[in-house]
Protein backbone atom coordinates (compact mmCIF):
# COMPACT_ATOMS: atom_id res chain seq x y z
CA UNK A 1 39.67 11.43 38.33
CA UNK A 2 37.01 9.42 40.32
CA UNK A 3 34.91 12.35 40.82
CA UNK A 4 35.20 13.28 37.17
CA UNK A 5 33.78 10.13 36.06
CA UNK A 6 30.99 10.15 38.66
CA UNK A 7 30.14 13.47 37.22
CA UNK A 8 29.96 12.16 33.45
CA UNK A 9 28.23 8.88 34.35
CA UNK A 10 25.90 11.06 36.08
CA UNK A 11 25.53 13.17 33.51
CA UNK A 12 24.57 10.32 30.83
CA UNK A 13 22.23 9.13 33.50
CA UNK A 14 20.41 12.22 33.31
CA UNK A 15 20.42 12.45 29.62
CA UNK A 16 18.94 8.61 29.19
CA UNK A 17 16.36 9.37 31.68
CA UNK A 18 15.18 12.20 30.01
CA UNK A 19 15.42 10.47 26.53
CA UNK A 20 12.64 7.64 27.94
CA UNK A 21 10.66 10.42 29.40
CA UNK A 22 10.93 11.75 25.83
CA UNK A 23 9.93 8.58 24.75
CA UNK A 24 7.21 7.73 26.73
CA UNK A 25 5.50 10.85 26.11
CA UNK A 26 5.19 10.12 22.58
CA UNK A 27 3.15 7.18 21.08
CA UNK A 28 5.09 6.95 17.98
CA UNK A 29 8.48 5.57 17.53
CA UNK A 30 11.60 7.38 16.43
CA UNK A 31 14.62 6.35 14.58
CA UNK A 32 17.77 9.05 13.84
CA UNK A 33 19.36 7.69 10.79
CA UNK A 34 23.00 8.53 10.57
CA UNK A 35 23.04 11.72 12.63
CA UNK A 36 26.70 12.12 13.15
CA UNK A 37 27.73 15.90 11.88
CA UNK A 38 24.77 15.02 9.47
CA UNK A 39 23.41 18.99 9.44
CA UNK A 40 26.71 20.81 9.95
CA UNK A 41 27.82 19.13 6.86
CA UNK A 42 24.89 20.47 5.02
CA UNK A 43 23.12 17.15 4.05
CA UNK A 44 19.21 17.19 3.21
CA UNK A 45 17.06 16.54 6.64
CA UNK A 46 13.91 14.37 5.26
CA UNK A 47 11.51 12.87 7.86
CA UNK A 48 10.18 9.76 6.81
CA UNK A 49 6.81 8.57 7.99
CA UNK A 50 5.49 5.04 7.62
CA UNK A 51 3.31 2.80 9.36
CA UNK A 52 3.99 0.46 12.35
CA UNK A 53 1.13 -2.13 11.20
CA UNK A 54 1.17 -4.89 9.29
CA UNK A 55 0.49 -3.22 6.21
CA UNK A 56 4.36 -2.29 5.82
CA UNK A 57 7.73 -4.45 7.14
CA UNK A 58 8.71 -1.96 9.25
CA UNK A 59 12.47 -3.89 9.42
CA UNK A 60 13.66 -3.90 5.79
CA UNK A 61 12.07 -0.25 5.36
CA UNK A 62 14.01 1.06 7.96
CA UNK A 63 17.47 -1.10 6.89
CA UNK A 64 16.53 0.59 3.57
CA UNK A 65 16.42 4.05 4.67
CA UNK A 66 19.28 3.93 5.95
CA UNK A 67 21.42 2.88 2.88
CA UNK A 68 18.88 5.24 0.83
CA UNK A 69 20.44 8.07 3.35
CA UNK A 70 24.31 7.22 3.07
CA UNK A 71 23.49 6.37 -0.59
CA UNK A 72 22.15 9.82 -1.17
CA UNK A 73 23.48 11.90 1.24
CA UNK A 74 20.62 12.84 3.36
CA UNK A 75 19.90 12.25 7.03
CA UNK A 76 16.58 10.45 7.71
CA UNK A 77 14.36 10.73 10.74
CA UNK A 78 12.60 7.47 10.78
CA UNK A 79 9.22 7.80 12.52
CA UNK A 80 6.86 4.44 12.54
CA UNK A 81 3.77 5.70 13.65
CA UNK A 82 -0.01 3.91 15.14
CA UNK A 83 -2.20 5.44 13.40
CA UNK A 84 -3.46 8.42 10.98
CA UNK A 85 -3.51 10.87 13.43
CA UNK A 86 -0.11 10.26 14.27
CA UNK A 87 1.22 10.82 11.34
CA UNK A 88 -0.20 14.31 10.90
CA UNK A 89 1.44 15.07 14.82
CA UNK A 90 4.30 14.05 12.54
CA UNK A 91 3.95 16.02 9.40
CA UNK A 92 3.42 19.33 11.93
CA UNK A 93 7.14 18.00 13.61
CA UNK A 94 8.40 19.14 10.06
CA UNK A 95 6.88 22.27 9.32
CA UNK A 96 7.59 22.84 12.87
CA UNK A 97 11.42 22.32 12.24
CA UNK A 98 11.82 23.40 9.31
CA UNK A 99 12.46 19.18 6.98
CA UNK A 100 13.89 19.43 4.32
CA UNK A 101 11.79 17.07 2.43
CA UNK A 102 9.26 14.22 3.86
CA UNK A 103 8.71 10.95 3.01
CA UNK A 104 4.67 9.70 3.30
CA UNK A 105 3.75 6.33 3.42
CA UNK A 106 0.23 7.11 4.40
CA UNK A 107 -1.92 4.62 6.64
CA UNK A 108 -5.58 6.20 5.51
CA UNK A 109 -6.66 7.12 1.40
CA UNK A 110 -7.90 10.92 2.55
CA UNK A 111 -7.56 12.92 5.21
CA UNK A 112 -3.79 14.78 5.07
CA UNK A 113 -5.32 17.21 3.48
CA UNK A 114 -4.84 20.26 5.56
CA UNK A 115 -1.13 18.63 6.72
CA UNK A 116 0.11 18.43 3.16
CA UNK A 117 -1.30 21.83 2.61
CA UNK A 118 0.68 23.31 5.72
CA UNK A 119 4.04 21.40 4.33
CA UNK A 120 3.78 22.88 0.91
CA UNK A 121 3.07 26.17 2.43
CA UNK A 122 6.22 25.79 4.32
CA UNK A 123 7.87 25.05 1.20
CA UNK A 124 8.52 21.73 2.54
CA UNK A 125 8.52 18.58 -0.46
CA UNK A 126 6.12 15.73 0.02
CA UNK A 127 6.99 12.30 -1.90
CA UNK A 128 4.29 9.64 -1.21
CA UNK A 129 4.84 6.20 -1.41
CA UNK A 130 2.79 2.78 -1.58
CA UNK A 131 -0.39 4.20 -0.63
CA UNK A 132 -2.45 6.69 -2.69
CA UNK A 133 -3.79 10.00 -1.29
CA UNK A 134 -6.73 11.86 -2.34
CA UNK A 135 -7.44 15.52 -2.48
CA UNK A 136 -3.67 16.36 -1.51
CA UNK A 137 -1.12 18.22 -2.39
CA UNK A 138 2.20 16.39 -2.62
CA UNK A 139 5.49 16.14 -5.28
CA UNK A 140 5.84 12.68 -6.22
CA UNK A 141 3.71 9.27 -5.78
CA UNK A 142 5.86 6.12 -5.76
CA UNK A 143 3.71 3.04 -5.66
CA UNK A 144 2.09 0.08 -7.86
CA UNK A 145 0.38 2.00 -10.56
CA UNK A 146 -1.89 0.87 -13.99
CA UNK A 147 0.75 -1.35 -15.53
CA UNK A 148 1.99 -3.18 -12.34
CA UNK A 149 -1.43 -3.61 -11.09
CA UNK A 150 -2.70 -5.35 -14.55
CA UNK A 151 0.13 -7.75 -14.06
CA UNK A 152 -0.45 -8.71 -10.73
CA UNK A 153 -4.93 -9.25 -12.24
CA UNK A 154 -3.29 -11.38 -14.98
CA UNK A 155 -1.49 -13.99 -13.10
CA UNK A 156 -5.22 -15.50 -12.73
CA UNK A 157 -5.98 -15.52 -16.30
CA UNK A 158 -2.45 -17.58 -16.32
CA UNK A 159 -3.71 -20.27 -13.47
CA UNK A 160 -7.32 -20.53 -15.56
CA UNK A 161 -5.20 -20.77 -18.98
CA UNK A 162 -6.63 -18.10 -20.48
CA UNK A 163 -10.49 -19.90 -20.21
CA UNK A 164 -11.23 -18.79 -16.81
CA UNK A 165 -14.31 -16.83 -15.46
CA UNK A 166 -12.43 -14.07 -13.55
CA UNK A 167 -13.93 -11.68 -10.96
CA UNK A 168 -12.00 -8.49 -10.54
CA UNK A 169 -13.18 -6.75 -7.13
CA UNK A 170 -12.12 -3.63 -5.28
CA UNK A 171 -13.63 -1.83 -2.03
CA UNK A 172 -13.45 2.15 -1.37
CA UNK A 173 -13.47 3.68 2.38
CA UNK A 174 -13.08 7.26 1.72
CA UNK A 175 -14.02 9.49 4.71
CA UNK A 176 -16.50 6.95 6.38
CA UNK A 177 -18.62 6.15 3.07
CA UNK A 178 -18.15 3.05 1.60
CA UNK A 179 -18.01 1.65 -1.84
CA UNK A 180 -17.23 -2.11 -3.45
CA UNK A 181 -17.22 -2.49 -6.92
CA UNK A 182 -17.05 -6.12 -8.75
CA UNK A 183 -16.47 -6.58 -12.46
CA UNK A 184 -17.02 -10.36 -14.19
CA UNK A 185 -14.50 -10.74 -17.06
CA UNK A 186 -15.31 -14.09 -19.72
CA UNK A 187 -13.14 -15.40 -22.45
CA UNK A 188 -14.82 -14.24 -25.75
CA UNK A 189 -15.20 -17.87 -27.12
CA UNK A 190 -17.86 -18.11 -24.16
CA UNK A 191 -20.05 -16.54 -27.05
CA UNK A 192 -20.54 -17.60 -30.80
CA UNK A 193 -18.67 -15.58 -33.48
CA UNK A 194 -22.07 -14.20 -34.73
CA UNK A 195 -23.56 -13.31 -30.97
CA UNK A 196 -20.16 -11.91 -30.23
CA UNK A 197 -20.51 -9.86 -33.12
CA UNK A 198 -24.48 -8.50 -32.48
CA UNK A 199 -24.19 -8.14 -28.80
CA UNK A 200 -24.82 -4.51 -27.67
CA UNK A 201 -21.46 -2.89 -25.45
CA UNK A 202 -22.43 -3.47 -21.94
CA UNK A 203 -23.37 -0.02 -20.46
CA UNK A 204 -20.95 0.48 -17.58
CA UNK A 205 -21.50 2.65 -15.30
CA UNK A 206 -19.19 5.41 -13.42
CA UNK A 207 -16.52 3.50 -11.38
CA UNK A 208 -14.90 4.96 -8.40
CA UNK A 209 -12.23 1.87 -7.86
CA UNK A 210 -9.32 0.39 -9.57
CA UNK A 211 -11.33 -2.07 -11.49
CA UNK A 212 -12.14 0.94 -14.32
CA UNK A 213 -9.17 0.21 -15.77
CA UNK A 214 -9.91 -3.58 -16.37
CA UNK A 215 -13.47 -2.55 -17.10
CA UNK A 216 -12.65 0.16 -20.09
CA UNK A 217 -9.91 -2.01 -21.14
CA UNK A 218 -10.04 -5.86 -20.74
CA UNK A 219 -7.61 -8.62 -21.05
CA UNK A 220 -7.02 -9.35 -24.46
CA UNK A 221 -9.18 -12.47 -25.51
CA UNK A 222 -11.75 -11.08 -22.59
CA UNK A 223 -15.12 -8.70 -22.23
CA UNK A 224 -16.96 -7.45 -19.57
CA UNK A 225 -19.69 -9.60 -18.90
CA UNK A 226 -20.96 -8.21 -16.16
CA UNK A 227 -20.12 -5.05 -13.68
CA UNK A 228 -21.92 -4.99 -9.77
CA UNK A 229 -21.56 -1.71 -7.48
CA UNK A 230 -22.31 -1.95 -3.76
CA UNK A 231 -22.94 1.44 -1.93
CA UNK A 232 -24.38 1.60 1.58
CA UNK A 233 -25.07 -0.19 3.60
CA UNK A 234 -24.11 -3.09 1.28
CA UNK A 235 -20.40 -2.06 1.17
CA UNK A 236 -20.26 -1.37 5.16
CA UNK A 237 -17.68 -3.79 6.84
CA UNK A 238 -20.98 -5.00 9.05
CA UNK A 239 -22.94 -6.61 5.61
CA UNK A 240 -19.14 -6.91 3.51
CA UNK A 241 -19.25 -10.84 3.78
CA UNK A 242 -22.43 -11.15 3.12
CA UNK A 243 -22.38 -9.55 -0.16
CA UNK A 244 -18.93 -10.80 -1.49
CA UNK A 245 -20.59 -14.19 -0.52
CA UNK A 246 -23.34 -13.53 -3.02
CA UNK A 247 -21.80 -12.04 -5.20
CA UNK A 248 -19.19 -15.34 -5.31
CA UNK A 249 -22.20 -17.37 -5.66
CA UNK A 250 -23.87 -15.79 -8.27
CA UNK A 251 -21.02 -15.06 -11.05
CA UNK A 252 -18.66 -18.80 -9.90
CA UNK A 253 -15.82 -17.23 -11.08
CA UNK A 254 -12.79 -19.67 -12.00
CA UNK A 255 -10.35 -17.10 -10.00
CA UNK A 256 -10.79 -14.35 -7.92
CA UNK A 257 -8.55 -10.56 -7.99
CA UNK A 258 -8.98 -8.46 -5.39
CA UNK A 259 -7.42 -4.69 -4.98
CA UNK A 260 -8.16 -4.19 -1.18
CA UNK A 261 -6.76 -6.73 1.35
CA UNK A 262 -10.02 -6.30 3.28
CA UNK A 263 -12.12 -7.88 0.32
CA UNK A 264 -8.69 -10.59 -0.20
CA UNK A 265 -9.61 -11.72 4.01
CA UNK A 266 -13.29 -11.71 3.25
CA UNK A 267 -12.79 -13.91 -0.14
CA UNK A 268 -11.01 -16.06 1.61
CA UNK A 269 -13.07 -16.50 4.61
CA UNK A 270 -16.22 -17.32 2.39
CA UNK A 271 -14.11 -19.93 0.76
CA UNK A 272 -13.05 -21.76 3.86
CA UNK A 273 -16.80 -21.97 4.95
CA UNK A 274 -18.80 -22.79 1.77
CA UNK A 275 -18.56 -26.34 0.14
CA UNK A 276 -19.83 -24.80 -2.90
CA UNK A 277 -17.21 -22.31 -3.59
CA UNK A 278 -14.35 -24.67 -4.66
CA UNK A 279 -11.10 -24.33 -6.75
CA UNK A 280 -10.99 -20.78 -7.35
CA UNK A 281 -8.17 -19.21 -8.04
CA UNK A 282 -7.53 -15.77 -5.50
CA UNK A 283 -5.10 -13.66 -5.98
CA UNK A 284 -5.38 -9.99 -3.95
CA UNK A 285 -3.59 -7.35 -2.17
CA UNK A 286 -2.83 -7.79 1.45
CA UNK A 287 -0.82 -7.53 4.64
CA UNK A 288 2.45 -9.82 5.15
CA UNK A 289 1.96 -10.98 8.15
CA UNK A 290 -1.74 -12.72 7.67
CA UNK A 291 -1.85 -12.73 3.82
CA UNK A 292 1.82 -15.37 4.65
CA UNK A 293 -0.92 -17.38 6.94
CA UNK A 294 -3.73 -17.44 4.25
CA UNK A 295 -0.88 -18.34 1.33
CA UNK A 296 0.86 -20.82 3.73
CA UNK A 297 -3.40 -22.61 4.29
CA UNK A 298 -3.80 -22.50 1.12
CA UNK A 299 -6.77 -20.49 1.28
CA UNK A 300 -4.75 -17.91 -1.39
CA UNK A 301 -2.89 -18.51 -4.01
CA UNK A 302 -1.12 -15.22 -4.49
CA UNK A 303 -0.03 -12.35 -2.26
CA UNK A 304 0.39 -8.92 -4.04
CA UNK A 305 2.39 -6.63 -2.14
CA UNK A 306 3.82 -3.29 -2.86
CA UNK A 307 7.48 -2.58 -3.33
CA UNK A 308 7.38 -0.42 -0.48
CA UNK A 309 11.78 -1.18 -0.41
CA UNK A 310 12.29 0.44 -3.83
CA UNK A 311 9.78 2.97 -3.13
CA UNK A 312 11.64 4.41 0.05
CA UNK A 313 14.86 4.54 -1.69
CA UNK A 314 13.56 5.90 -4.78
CA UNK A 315 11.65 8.84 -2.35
CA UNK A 316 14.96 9.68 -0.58
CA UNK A 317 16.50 9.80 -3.71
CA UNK A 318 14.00 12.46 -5.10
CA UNK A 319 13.54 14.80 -1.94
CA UNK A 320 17.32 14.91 -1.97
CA UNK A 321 17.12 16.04 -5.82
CA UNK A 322 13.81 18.48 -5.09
CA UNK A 323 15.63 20.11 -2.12
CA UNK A 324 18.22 21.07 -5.00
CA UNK A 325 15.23 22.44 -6.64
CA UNK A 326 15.76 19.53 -9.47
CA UNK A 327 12.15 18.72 -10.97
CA UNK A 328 10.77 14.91 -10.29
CA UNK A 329 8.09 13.03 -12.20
CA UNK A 330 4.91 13.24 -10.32
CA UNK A 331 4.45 9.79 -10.09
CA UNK A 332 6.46 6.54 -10.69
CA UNK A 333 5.49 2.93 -10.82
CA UNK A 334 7.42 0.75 -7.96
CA UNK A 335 5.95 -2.35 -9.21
CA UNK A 336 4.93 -5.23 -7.23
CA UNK A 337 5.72 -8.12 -5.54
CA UNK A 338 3.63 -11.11 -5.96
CA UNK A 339 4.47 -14.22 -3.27
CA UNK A 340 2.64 -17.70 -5.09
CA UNK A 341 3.73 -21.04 -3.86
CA UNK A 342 6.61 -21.11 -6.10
CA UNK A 343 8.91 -18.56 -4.26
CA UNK A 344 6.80 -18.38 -0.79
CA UNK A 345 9.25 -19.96 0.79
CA UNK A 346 12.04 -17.43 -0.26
CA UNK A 347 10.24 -14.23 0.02
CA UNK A 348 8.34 -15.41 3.52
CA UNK A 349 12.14 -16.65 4.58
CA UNK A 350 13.75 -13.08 4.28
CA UNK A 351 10.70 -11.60 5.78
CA UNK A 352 10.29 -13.93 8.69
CA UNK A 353 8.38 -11.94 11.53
């Protein structure tokens, strides 16, 4: 009996030290979500891949996926990946081993091409969530889309009661080239009935960012006054504070939106330092972990975040569906969640890092 029990302890000895050699070999981090009898009873394998950055709470996404799995009857690999490059390693794992379905949150705009291409070639499904890809092939997109977005922009025409000067700014790095792109929006009682009424349509020029849909179609009671793009070297992350600064300086918005939590740190950073950039209103996109520092400073006023929670469980639900060949919209709204000073507290509480 003794020897039989030095032969099994032995045994799981061997098998944990292999497991951290496993481990160690691999810069990514895995989690096996319900795996008891999960493939001999048939369930759906889906390989989820999401960031281990701030840009994603890697705890509630992973408590998530694993309700979203018993909830839908799938088993879910949970890998939290570095960086970009990662995640394609990742995205080979499953054409490799033949997923079911994958789950993207990607950590870069571009650049999954040729991965997404070898998945659908594998007949592998793709749903990506919370982060948009360009130039890829993929079934579903689950993140903050037109409508949420324009709710998350108007929340600063709330704070300014509807009389506010509002800058709406967004900044593009797509395959090393930047772009920022800035539009001034002004309450249309900023102009006479009869000026308002003779003034030629702004000509606005081709927009690359998510302010085209503000531009083409404003607030109503609001009109363009104004639209600024920044290409290189202006839009590099080297000259970046310089030009937001201007730009701030010139137009003395009432409130600030910003798409791209790079452009939300740099807003805030030219606040803090300039005396003459007071009492605006800035609302933007952001990272938990230091966008809950800027709110808690009161450097912002509003945090958007995606609903990367409902997003998971909405993408588990549909590769489970697609994987019974059952067709899925191509892309869905999550909405978003927007932390002010009114439920900081609450929302920062449950997310506590």
């Amino acid at each position: 009996m003794i020897r039989r029990a030095q032969r099994v302890i032995f045994g799981l000895l061997i098998l944990c030290v292999g497991y951290a050699a496993a481990v160690l070999h691999s810069t990514y981090a895995i989690s096996r979500m319900d795996p008891g009898g999960a493939l001999e009873g048939g369930m759906c394998r889906i390989l989820a891949v999401v960031p281990d950055t701030g840009s994603a709470d890697g705890g509630s996404l992973r408590q998530e996926l694993d309700l979203a799995g018993r909830t839908y009857g799938a088993f879910v690999e949970l890998y939290e990946t570095a960086t970009a490059s990662e995640q394609h390693k990742v995205l080979q794992i499953a054409v490799d081993s033949g997923a079911d379905g994958v789950l993207l949150y990607p950590m870069e705009k571009d650049g999954y091409t040729a991965a997404l291409d070898a998945c659908a070639e594998a007949n592998i499904p793709v749903v990506v969530i919370s982060q948009r890809l360009e130039n890829a092939r993929f079934a579903t997109y689950i993140g903050a889309a037109v409508n949420s977005e324009r709710m998350a922009a108007l929340s600063c025409v709330s704070a300014t009661g509807g009389t506010g000067r509002l800058l709406i700014v967004d900044h593009l790095n797509s395959g090393g080239q930047f772009c920022t792109e800035a539009a001034l929006l002004v309450p249309l009682e900023t102009l006479p009935p009869e000026e308002a009424q003779e003034a030629p349509p702004l000509e606005i020029p081709a927009l690359k960012t998510k302010i085209a849909d503000l531009v083409h179609t404003p607030f109503e009671g609001y009109r363009v006054q104004s639209v600024t793009l920044l290409n290189e070297p202006q839009a590099s992350s080297y000259s970046l504070y310089t030009e937001i600064y201007r730009l701030l300086d010139a137009e003395k918005p009432d409130a600030v939106f910003s798409y791209n939590g790079d452009v939300t740190n740099v807003v805030t950073a030219c606040l803090s330092n300039a005396h003459n950039l007071l009492n605006i209103y800035t609302v933007g996109y952001g990272g938990l972990r230091e966008g809950a520092e800027l709110l808690r400073s009161g450097m912002l006023n509003g945090l958007v975040l995606q609903n990367d929670i409902y997003a998971a469980s909405l993408a588990v639900r549909y590769l489970v569906e697609l994987d019974k060949g059952a067709p899925m919209p191509p892309a869905v709204d999550s909405g978003i969640v927007l932390i002010t000073e009114d439920n900081m507290d609450r929302i920062l509480g449950e997310n506590e890092m």
